[in-house]
Protein backbone atom coordinates (compact mmCIF):
# COMPACT_ATOMS: atom_id res chain seq x y z
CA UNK A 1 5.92 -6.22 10.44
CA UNK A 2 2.50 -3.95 10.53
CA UNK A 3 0.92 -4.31 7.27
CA UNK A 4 -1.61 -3.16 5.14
CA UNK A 5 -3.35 -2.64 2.16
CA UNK A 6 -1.69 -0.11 -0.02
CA UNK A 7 -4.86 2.25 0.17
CA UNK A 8 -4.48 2.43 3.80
CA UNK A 9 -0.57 2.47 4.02
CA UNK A 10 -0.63 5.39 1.60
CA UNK A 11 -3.64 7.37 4.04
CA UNK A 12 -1.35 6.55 6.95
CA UNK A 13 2.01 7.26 5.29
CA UNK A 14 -0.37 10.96 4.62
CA UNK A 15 -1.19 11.36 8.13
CA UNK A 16 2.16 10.73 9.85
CA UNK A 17 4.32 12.43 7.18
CA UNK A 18 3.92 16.14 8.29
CA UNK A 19 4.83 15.42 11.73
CA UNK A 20 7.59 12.29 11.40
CA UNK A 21 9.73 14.69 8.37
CA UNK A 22 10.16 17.92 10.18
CA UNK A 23 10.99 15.89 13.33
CA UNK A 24 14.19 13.31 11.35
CA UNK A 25 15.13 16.38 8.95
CA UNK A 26 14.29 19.67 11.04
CA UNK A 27 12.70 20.94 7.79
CA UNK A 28 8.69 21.38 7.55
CA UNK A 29 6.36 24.09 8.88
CA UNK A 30 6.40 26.24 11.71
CA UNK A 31 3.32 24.49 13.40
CA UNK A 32 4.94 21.24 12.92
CA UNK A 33 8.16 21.91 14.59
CA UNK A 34 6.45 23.71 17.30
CA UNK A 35 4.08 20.95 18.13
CA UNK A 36 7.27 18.48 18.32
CA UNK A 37 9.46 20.94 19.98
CA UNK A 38 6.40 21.62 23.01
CA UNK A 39 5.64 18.06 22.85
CA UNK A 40 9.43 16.85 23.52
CA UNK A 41 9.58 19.68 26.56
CA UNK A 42 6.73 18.40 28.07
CA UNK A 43 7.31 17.28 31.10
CA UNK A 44 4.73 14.08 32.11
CA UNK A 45 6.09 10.26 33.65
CA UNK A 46 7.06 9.55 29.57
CA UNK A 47 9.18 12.74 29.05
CA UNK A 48 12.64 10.53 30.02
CA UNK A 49 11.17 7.52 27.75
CA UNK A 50 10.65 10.13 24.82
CA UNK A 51 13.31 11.86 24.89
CA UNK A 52 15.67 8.81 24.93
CA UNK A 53 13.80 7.20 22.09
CA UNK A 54 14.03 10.45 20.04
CA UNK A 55 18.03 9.84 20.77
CA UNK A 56 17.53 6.68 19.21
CA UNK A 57 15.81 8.15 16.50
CA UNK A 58 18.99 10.40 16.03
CA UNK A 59 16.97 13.49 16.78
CA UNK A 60 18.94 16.17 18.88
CA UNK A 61 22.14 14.22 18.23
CA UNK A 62 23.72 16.77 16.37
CA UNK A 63 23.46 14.68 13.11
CA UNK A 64 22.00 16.66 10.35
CA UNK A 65 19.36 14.62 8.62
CA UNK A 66 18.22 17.40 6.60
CA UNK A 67 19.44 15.31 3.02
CA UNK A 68 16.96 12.98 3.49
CA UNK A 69 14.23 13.57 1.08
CA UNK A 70 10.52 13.93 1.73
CA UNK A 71 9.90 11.59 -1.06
CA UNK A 72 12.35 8.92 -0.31
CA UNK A 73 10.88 9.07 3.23
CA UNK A 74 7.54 8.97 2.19
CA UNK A 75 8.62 6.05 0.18
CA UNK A 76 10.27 3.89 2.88
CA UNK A 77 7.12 4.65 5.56
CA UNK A 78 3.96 2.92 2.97
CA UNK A 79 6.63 0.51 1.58
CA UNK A 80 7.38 -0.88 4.83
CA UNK A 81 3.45 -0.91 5.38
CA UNK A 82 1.93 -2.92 2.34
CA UNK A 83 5.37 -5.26 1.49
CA UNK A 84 4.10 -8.81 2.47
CA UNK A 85 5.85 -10.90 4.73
CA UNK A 86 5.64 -14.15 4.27
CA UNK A 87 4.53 -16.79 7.19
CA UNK A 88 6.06 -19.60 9.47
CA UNK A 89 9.15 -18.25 8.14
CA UNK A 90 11.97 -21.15 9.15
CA UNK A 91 15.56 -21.02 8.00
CA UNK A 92 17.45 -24.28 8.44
CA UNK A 93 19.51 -24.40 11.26
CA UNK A 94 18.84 -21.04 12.74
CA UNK A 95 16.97 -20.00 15.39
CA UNK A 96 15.03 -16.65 15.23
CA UNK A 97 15.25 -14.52 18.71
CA UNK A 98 12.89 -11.92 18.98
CA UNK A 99 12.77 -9.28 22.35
CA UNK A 100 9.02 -8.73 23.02
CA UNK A 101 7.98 -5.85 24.96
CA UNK A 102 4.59 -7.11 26.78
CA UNK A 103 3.60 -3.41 27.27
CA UNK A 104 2.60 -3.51 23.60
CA UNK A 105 0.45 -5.92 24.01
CA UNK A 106 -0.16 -9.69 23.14
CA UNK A 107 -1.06 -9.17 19.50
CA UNK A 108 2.41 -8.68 18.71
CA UNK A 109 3.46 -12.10 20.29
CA UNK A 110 0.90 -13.81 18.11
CA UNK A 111 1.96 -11.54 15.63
CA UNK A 112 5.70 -13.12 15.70
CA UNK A 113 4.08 -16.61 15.72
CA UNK A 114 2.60 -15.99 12.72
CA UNK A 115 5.31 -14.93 10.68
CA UNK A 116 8.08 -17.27 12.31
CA UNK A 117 7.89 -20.85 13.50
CA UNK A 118 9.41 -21.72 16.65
CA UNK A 119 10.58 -18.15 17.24
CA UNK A 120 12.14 -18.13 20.97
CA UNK A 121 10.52 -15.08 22.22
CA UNK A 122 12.22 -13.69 24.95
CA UNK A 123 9.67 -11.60 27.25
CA UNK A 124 10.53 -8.02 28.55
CA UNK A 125 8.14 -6.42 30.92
CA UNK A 126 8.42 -2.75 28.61
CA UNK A 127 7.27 -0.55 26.30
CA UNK A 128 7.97 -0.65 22.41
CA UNK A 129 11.73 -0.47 21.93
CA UNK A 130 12.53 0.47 25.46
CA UNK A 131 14.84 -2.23 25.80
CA UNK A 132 17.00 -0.20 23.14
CA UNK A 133 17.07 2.55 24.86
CA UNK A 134 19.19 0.66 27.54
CA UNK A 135 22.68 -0.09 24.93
CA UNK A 136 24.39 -1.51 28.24
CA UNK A 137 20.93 -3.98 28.92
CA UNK A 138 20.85 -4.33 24.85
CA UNK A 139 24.11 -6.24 24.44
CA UNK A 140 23.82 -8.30 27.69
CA UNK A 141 20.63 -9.30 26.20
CA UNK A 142 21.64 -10.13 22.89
CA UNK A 143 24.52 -11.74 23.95
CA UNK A 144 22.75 -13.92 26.86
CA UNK A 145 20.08 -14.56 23.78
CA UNK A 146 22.63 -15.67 21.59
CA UNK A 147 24.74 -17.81 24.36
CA UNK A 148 28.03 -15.68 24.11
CA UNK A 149 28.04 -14.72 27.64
């Protein structure tokens, strides 16, 4: 739900494409993959977060990403950036749950009111995505979220 302009999604889909494409598809320069490789063995209190969020990611599961293209990933990245979203989004009879990690920060919880009305955000003292990084936590969440359990 960032967005842009496209002048600025295509200067940041430049800047963060010769670091995030070597990292998915293992392909890309020398520099690049040693940056990643010392920056993943680095050993600081967010090593355990970042490593388990690169798992997320896929990266070091084994899975060979490598037929991904650059251009089709380039694609996705600014796309995601400048495609509007509209606001107050309401479907009838549905209610839109959305996990917010406070660690990011309280412009993303104003960001969710903006785009949905009524949203029932549920509050999570963590950092972006942590809570996925939990798949036990994740489904008791969901579930208590969604009133299965």
């Amino acid at each position: 739900m960032d967005q842009t302009s496209k002048f600025l999604a295509k200067l940041q889909t430049a800047l963060v494409m010769p670091i995030i494409y070597p990292l998915i598809t293992g392909k890309g320069s020398r520099l690049a993959k040693k940056f990643i490789s010392k920056r993943m063995n680095s050993q600081d209190e967010n090593a355990d977060y970042r490593k388990k969020f690169m798992e997320l990611m896929g990266i070091g599961s084994g899975i060979d990403f490598s037929f991904i293209s650059k251009e089709s990933m380039k694609n996705q990245f600014c796309s995601d950036l400048y495609t509007k979203v509209g606001q107050q989004i309401q479907v009838p009879h549905t209610t839109i749950h959305v996990f917010y990690s406070k660690k990011m920060g309280e412009k993303y919880r104003k960001r969710y009111e903006k785009y949905f009305k009524q949203p029932d955000i549920i509050e999570f003292d963590l950092r972006h995505e942590e809570l996925l990084l939990d798949a036990s936590r994740w489904v008791k969440e969901v579930c208590k979220a969604y009133q299965i359990v």
